[in-house]
N, C-alpha and C. Protein backbone atom coordinates (compact mmCIF):
# COMPACT_ATOMS: atom_id res chain seq x y z
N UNK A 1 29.17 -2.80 27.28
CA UNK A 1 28.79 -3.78 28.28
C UNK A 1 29.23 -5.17 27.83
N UNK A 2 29.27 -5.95 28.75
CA UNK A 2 30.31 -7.11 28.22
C UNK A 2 29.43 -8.40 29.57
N UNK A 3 29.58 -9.56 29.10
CA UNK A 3 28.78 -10.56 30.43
C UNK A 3 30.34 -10.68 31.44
N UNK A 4 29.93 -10.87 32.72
CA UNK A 4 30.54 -11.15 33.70
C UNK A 4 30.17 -12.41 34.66
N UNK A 5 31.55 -12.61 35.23
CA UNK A 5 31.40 -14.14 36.19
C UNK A 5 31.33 -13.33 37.74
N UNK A 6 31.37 -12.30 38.23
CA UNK A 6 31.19 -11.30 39.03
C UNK A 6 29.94 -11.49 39.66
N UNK A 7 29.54 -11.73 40.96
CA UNK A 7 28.54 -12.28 41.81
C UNK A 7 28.21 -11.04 42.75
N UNK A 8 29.31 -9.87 43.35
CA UNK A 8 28.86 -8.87 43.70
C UNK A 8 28.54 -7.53 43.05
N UNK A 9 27.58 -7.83 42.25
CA UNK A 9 27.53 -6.50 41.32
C UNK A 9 25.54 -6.68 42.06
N UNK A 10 25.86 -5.31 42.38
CA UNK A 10 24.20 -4.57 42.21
C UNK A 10 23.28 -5.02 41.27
N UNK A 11 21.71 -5.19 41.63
CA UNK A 11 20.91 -6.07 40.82
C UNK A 11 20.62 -4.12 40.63
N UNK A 12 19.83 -4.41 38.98
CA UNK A 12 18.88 -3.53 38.49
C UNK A 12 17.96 -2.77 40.00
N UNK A 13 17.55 -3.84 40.55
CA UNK A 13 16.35 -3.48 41.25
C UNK A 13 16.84 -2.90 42.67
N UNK A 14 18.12 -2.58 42.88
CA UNK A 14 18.93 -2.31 44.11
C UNK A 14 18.18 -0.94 44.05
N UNK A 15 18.47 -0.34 45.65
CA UNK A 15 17.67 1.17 45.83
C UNK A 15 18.65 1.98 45.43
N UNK A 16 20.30 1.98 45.60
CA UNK A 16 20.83 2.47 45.51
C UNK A 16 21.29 3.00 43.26
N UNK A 17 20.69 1.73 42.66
CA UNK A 17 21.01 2.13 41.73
C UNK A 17 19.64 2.48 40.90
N UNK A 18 18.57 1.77 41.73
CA UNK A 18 17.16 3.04 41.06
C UNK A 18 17.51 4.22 41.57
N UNK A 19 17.93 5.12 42.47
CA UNK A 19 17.99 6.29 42.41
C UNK A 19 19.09 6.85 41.78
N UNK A 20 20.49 6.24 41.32
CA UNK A 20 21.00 6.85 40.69
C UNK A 20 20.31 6.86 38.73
N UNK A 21 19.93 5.97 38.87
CA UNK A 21 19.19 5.79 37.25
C UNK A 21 18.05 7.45 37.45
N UNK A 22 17.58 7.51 38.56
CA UNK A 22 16.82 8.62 38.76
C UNK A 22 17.45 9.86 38.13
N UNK A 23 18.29 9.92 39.21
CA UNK A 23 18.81 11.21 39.25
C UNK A 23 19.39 11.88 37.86
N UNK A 24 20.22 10.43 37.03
CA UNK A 24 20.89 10.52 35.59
C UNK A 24 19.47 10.69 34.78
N UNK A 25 18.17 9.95 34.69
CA UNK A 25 17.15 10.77 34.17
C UNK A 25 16.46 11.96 34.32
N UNK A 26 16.55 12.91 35.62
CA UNK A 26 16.29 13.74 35.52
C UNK A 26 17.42 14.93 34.64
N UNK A 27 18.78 14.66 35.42
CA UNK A 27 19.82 15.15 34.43
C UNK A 27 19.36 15.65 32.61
N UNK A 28 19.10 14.09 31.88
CA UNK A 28 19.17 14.23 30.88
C UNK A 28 17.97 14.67 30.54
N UNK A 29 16.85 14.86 31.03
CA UNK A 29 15.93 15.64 30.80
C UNK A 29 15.81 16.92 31.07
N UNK A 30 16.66 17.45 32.21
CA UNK A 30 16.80 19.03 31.82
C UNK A 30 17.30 19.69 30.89
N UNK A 31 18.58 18.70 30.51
CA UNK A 31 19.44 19.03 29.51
C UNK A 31 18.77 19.34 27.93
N UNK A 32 17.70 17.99 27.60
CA UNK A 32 17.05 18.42 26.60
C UNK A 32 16.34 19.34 26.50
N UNK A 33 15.37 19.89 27.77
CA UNK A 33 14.65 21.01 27.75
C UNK A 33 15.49 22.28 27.31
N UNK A 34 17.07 22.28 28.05
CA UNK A 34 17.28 23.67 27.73
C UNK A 34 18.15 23.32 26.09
N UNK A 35 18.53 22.25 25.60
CA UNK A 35 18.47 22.46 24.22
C UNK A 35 17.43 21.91 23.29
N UNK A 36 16.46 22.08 23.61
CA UNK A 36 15.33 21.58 22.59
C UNK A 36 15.17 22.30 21.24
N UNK A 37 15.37 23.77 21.50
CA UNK A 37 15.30 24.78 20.23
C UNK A 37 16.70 25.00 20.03
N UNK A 38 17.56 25.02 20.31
CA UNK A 38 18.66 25.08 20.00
C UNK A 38 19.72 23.86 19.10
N UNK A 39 19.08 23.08 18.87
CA UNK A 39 19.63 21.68 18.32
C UNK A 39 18.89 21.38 17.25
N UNK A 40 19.32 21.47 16.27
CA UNK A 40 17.96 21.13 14.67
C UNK A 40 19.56 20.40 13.43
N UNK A 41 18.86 19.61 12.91
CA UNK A 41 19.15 19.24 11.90
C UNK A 41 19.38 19.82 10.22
N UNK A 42 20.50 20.08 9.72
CA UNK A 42 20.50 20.49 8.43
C UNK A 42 19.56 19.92 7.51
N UNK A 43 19.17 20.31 6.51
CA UNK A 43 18.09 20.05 5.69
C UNK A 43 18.74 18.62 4.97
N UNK A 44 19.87 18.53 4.52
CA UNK A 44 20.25 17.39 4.14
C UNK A 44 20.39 16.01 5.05
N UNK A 45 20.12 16.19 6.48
CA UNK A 45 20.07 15.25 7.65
C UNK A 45 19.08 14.94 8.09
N UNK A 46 17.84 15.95 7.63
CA UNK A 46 16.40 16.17 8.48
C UNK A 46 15.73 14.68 8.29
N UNK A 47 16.02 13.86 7.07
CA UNK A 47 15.17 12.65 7.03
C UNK A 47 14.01 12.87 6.63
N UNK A 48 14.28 13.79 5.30
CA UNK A 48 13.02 14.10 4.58
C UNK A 48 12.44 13.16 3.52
N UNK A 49 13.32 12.26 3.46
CA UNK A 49 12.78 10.59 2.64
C UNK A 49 12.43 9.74 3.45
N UNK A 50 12.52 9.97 4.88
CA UNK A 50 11.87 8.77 5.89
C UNK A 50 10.16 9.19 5.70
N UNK A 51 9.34 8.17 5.83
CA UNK A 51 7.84 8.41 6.31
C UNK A 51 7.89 8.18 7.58
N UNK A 52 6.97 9.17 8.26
CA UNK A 52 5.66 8.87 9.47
C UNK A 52 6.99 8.78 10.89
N UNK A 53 6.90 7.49 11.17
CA UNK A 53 7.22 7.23 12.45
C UNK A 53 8.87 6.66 12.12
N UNK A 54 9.30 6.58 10.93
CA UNK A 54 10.69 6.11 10.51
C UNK A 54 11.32 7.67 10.64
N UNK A 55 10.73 8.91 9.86
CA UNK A 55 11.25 9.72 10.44
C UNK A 55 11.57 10.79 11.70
N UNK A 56 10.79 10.33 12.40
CA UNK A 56 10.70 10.95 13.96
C UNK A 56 11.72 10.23 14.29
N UNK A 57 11.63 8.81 14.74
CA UNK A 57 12.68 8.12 15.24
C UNK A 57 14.17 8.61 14.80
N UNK A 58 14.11 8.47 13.53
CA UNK A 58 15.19 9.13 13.13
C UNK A 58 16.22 9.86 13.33
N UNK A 59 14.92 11.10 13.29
CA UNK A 59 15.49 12.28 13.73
C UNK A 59 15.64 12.34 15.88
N UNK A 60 14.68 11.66 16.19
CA UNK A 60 14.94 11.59 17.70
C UNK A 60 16.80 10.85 17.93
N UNK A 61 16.90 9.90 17.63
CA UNK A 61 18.62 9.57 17.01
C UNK A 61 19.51 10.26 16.94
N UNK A 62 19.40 11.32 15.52
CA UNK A 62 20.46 11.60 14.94
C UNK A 62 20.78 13.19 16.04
N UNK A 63 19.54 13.83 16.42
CA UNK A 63 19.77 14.96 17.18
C UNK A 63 20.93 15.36 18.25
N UNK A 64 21.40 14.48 18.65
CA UNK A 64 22.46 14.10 19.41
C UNK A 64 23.61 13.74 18.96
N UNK A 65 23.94 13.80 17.58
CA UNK A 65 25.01 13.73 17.02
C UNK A 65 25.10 14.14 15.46
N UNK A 66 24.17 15.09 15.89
CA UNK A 66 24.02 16.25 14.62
C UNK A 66 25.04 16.95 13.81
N UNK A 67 26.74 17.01 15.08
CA UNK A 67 27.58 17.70 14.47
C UNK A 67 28.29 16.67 13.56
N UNK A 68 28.04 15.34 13.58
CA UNK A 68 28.77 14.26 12.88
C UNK A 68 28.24 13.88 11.80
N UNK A 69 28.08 14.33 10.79
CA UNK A 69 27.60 14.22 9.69
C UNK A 69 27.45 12.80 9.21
N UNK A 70 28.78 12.07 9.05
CA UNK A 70 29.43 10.29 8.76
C UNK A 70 28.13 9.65 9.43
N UNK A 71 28.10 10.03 10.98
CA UNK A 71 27.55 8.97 11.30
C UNK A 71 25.51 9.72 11.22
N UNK A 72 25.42 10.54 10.62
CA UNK A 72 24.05 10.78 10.75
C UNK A 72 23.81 9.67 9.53
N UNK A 73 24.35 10.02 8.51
CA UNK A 73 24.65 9.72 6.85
C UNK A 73 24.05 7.86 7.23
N UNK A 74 24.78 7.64 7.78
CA UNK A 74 25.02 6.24 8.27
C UNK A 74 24.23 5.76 9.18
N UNK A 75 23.93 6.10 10.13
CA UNK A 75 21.97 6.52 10.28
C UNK A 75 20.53 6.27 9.79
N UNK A 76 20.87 7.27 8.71
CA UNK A 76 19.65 7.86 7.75
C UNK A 76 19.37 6.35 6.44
N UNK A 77 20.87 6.19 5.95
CA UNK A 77 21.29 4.52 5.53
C UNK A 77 20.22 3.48 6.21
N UNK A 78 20.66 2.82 7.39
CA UNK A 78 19.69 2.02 8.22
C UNK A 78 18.43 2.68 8.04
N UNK A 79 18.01 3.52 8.19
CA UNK A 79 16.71 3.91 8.23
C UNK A 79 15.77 3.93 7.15
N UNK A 80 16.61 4.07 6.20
CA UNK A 80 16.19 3.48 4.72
C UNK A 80 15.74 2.45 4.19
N UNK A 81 16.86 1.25 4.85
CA UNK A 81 16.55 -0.25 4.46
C UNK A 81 15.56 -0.54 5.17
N UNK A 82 15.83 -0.01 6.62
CA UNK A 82 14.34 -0.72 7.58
C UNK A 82 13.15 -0.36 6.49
N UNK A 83 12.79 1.02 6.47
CA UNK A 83 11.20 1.01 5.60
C UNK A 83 11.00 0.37 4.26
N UNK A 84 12.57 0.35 3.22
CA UNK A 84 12.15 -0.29 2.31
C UNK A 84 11.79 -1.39 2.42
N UNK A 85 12.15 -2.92 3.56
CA UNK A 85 11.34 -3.89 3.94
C UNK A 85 10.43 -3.83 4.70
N UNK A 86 9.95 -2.70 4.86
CA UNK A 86 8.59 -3.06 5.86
C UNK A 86 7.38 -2.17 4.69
N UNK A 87 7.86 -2.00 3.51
CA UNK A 87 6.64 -1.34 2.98
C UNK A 87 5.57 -2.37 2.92
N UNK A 88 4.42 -1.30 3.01
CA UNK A 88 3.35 -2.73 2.70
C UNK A 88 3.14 -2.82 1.14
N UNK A 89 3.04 -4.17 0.58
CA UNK A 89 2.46 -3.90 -0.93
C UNK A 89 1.17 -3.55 -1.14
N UNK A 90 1.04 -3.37 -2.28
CA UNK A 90 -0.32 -3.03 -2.82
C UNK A 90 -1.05 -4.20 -3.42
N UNK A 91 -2.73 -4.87 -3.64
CA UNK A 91 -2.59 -5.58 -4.03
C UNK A 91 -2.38 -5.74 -6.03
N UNK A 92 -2.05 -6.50 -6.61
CA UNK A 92 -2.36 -6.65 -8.07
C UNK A 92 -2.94 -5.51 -8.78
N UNK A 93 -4.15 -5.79 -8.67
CA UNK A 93 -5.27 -4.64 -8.73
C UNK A 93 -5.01 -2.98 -9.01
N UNK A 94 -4.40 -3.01 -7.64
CA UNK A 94 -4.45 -1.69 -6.81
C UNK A 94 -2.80 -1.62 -7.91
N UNK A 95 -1.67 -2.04 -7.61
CA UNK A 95 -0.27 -1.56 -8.14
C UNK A 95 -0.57 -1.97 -9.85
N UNK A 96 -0.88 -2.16 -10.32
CA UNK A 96 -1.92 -2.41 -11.81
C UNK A 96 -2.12 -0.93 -12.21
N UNK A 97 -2.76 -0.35 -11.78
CA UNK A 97 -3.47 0.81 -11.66
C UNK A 97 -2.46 2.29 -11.42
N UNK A 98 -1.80 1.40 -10.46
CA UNK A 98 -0.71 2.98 -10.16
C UNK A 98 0.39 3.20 -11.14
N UNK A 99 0.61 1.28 -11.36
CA UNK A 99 2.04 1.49 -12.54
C UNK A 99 1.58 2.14 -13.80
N UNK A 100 0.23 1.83 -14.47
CA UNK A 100 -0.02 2.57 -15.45
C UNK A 100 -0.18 3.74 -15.61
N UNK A 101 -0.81 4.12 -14.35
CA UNK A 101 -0.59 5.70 -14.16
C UNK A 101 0.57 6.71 -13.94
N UNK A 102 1.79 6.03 -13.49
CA UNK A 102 2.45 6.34 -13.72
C UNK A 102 3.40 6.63 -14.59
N UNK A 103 3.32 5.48 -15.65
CA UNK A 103 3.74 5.35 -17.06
C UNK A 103 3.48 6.61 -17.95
N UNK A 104 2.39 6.57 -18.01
CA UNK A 104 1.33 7.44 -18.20
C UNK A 104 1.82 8.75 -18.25
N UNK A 105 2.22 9.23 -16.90
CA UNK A 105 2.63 10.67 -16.52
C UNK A 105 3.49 11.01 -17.09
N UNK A 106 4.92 10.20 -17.20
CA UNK A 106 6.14 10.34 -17.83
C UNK A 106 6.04 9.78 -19.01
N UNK A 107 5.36 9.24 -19.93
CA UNK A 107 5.29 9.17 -21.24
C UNK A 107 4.17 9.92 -22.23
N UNK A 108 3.99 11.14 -21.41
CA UNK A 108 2.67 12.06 -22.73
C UNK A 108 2.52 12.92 -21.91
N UNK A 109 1.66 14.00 -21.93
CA UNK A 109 1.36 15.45 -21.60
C UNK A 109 0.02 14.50 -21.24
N UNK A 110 -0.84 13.63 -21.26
CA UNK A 110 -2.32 13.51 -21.40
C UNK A 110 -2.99 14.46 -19.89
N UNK A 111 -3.85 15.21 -20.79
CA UNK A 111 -4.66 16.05 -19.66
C UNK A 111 -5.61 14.95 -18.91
N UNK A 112 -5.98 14.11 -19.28
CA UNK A 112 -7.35 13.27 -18.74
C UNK A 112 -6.88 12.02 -19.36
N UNK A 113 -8.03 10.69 -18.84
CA UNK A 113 -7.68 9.25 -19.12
C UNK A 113 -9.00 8.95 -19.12
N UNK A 114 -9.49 8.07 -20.20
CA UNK A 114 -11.10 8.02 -19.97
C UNK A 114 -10.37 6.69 -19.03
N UNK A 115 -11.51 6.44 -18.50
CA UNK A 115 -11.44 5.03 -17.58
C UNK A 115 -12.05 3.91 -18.17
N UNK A 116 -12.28 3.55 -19.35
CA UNK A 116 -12.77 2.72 -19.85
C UNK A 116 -10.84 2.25 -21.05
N UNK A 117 -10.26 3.68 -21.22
CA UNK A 117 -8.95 3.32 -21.52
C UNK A 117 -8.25 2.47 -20.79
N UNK A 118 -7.91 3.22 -19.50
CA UNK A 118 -7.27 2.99 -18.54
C UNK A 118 -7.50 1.58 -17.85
N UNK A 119 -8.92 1.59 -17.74
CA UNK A 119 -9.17 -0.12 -17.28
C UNK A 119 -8.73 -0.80 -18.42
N UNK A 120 -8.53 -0.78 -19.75
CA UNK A 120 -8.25 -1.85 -20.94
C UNK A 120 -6.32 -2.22 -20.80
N UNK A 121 -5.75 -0.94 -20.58
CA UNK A 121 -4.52 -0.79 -20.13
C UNK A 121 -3.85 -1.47 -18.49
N UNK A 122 -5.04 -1.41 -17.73
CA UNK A 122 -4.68 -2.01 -16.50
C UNK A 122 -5.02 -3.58 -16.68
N UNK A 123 -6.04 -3.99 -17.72
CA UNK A 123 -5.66 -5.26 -17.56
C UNK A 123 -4.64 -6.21 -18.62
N UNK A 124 -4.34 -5.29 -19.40
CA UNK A 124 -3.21 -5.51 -20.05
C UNK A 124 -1.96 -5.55 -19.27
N UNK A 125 -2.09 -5.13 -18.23
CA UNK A 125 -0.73 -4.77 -17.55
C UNK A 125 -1.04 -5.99 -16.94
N UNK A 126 -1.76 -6.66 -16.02
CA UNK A 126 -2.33 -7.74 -15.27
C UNK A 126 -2.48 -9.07 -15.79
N UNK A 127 -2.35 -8.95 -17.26
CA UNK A 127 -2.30 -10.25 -18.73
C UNK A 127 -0.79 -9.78 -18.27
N UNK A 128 0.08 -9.71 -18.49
CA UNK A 128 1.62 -9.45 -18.72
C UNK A 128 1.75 -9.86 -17.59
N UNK A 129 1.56 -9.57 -15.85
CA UNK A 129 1.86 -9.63 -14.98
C UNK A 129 1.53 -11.41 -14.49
N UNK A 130 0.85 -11.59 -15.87
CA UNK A 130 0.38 -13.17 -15.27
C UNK A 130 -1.07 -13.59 -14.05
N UNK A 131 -1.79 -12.63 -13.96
CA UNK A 131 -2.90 -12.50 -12.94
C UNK A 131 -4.05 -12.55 -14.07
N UNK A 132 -4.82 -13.84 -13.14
CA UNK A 132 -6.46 -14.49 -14.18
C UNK A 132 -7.09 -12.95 -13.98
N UNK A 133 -6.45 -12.11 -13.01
CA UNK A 133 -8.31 -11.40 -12.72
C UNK A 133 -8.28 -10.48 -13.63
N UNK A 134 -9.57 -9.76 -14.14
CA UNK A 134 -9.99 -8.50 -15.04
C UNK A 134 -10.43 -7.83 -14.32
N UNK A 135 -10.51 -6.85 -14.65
CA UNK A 135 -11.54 -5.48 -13.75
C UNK A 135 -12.20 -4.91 -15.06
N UNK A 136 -13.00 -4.07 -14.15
CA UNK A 136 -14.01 -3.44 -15.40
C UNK A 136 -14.41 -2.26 -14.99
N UNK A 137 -14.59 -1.37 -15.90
CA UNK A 137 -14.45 0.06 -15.31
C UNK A 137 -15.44 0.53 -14.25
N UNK A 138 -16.40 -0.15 -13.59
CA UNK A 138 -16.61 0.46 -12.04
C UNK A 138 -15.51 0.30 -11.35
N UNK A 139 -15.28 -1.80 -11.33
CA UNK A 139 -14.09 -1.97 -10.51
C UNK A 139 -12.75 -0.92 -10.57
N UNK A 140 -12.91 -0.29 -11.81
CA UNK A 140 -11.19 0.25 -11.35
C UNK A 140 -11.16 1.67 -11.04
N UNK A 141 -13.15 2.19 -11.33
CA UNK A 141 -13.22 3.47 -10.38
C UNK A 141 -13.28 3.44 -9.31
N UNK A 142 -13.40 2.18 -8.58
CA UNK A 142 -13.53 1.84 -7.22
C UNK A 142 -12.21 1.79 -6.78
N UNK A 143 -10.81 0.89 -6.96
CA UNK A 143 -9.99 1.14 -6.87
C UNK A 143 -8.90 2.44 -6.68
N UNK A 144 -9.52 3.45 -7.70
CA UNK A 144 -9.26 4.64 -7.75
C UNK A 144 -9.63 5.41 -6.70
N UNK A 145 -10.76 5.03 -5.66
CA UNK A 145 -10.77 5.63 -5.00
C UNK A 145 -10.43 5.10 -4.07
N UNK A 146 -10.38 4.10 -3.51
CA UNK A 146 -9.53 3.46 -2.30
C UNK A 146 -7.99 3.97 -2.18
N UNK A 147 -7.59 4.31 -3.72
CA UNK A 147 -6.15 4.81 -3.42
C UNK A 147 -6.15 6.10 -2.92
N UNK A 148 -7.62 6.86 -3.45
CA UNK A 148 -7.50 8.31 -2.60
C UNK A 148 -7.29 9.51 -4.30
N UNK A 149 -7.54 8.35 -5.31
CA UNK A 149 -7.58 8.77 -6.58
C UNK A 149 -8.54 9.64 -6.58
N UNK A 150 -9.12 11.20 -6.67
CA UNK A 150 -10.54 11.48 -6.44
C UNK A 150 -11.13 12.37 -7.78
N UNK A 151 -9.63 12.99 -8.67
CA UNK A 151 -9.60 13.80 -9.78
C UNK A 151 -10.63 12.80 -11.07
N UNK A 152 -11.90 12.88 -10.45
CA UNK A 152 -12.57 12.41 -11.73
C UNK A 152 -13.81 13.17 -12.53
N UNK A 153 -14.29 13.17 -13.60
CA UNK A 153 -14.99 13.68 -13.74
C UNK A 153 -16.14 13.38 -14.83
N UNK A 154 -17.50 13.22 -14.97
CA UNK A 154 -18.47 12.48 -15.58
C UNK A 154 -19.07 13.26 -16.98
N UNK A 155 -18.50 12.83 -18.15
CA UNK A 155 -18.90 13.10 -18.99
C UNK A 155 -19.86 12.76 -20.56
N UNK A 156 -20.35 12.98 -21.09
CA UNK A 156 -20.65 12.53 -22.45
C UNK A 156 -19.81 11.38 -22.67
N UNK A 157 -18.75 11.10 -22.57
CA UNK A 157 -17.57 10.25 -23.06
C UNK A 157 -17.12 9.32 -21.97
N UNK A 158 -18.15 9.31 -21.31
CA UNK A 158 -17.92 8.98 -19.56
C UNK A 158 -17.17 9.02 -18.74
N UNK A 159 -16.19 8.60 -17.80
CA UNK A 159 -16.01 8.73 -16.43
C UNK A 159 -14.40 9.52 -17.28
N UNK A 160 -13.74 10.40 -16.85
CA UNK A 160 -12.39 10.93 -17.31
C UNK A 160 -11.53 11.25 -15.93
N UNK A 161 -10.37 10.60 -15.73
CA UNK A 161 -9.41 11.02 -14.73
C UNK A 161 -8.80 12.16 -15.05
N UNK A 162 -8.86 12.79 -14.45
CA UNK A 162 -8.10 14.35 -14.75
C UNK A 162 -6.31 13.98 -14.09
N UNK A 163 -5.48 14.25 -14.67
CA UNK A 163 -3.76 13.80 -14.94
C UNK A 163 -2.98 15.36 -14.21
N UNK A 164 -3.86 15.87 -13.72
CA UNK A 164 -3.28 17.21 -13.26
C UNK A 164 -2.50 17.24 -12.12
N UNK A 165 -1.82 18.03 -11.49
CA UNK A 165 -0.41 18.11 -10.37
C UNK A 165 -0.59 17.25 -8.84
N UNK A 166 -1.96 17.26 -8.83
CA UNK A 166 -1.96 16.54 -7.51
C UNK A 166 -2.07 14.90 -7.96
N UNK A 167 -2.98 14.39 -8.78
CA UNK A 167 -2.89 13.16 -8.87
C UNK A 167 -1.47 12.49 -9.52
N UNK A 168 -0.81 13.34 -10.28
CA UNK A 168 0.68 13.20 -9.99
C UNK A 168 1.38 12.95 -9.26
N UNK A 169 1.18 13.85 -8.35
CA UNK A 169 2.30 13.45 -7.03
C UNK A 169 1.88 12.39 -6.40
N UNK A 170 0.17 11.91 -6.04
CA UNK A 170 -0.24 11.39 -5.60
C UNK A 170 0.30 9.85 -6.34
N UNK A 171 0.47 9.83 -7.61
CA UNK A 171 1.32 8.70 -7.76
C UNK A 171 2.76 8.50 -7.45
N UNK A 172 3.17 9.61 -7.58
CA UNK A 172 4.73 9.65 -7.08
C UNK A 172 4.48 8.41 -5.58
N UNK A 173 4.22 9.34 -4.51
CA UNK A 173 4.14 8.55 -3.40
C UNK A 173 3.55 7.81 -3.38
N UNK A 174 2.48 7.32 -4.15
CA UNK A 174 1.85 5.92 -3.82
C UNK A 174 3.04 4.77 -4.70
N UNK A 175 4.22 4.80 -5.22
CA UNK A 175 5.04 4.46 -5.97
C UNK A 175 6.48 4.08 -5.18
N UNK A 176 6.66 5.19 -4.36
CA UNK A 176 7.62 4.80 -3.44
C UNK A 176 7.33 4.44 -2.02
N UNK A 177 6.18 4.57 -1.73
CA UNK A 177 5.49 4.38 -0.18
C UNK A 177 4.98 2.29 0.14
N UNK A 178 4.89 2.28 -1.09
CA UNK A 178 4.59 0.76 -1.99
C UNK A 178 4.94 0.05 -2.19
N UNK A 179 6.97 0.62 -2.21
CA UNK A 179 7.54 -0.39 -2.64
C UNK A 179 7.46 -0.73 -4.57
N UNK A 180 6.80 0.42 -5.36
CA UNK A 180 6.70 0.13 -6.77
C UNK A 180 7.70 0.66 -7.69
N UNK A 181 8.73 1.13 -6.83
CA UNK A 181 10.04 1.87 -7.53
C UNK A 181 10.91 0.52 -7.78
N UNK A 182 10.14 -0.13 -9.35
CA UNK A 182 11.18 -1.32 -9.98
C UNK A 182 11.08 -1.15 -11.63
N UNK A 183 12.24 -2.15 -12.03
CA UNK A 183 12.06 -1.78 -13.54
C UNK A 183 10.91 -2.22 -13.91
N UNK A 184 9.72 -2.73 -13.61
CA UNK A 184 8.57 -2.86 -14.29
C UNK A 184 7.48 -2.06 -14.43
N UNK A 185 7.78 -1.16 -13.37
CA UNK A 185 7.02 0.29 -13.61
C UNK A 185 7.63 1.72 -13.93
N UNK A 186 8.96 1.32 -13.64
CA UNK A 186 9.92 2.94 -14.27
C UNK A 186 9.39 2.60 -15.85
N UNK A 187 9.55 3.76 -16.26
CA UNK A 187 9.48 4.18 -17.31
C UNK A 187 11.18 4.25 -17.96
N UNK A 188 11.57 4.95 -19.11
CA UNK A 188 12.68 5.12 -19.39
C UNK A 188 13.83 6.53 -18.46
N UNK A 189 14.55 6.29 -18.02
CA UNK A 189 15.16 7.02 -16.54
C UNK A 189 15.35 8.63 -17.45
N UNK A 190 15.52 8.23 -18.02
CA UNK A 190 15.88 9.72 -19.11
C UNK A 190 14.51 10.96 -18.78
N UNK A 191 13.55 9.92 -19.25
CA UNK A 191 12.11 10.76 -18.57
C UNK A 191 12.17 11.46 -17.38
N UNK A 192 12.57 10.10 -16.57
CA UNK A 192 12.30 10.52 -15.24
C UNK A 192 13.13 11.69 -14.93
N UNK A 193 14.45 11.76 -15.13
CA UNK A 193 15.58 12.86 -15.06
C UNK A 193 14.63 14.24 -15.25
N UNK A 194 14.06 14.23 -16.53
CA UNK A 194 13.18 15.14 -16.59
C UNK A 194 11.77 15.50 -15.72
N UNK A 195 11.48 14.87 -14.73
CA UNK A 195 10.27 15.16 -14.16
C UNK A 195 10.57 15.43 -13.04
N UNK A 196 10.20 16.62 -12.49
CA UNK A 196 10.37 17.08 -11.15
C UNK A 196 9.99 16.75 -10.09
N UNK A 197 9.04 15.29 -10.18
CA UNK A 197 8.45 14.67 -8.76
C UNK A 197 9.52 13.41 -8.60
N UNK A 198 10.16 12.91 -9.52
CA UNK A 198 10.94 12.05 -9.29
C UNK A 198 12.22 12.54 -8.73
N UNK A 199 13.13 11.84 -7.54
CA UNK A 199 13.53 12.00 -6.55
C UNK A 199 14.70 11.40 -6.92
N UNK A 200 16.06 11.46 -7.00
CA UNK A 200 17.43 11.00 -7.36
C UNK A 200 17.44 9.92 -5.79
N UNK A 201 17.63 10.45 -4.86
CA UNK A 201 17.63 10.01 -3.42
C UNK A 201 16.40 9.01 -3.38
N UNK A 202 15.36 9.21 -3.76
CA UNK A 202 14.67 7.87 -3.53
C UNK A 202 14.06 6.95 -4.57
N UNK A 203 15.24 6.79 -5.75
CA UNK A 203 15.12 5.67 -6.95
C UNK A 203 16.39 6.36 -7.36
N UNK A 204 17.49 5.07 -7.41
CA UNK A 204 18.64 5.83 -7.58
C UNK A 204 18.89 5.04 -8.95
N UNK A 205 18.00 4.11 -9.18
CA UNK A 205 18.04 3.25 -10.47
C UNK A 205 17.56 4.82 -11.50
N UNK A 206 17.11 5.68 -10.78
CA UNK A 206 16.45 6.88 -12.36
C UNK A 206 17.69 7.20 -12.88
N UNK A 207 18.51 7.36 -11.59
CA UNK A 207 19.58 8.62 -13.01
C UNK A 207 21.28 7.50 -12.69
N UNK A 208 21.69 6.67 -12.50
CA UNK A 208 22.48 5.67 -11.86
C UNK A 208 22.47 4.10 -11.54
N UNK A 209 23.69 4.09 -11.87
CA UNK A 209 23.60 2.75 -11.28
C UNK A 209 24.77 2.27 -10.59
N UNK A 210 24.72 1.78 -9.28
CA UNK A 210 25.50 1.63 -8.06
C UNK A 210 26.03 0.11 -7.64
């Protein structure tokens, strides 16, 4: 479409071209009905690194030019940058908490974390990061659970995070969903190479550099 100096052209609102806009929408809606199951995306196109509503859209997009690989590729690209600027951050506190835990994962086997550790370590991380505030180990069991942290458990030795497969992953994604995939919370990439929740495609700083 291009602007024109053209004075007899049909307005939007003409009858003659609402019903052809009609008719071309009903068109393209039969058309999808009868390929709705017949049209799917390869697993490498599906937009399995988009979240939520970045990947529907996505994939609503690329479905229609599924056989073109270049331009899905190129696509999936844009769709990338959009979410990496629209992540929301976490605050201080809260990414305090995840970077150490993540550290954590990829530097030791530790089955559990007392939380009286872990809070001494999170505000060490928060002294480094340049932030007045401290927390103290309610505050950062509280935190823990706002993130959806829930692997805890009350002992003689008091409060212990259990480090087992779900609160793992659960940092994975709270890491890239965050916006916390930077060199101040990677660990050494070598690790990461070795850990199976870390993702080549979504931290390409782990195993590369571009």
């Amino acid at each position: 479409m291009s602007a024109t100096s053209r004075t007899d052209l049909a307005r939007p609102t003409d009858p003659a071209i609402v019903t052809a806009a009609d008719d071309i929408q009903k068109q393209l809606l039969q058309y999808r009905l009868e390929k709705f199951k017949s049209i799917a995306l390869s697993n490498d196109l599906a937009g399995g690194h988009l979240h939520g509503r970045f990947r529907d859209l996505y994939q609503a997009l690329a479905l229609p030019i599924s056989e073109v690989t270049y331009y899905c590729q190129w696509l999936m690209h844009c769709f990338k940058l959009q979410q990496q600027s629209n992540r929301e951050p976490l605050s201080a506190d809260h990414a305090a908490i995840v970077g150490v835990l993540y550290k954590a994962i990829h530097l030791g086997k530790r089955e559990t974390y007392k939380i009286r550790d872990l809070t001494a370590e999170v505000n060490g991380s928060l002294r480094e990061a340049g932030e007045p505030r401290r927390l103290t180990p309610r505050g950062v069991g509280a935190a823990l659970t706002s993130l959806g942290i829930t692997t805890r458990t009350r002992t003689n030795q008091g409060w212990l995070v259990w480090m087992n497969r779900d609160l793992q992953k659960r940092i994975h994604d709270l890491v890239v969903r965050h916006g916390l995939d930077n060199e101040y919370f990677l660990p050494h990439r070598l690790l990461c190479q070795g850990c199976d929740l870390c993702d080549a495609d979504k931290d390409l700083r782990n195993y590369r550099f571009c």
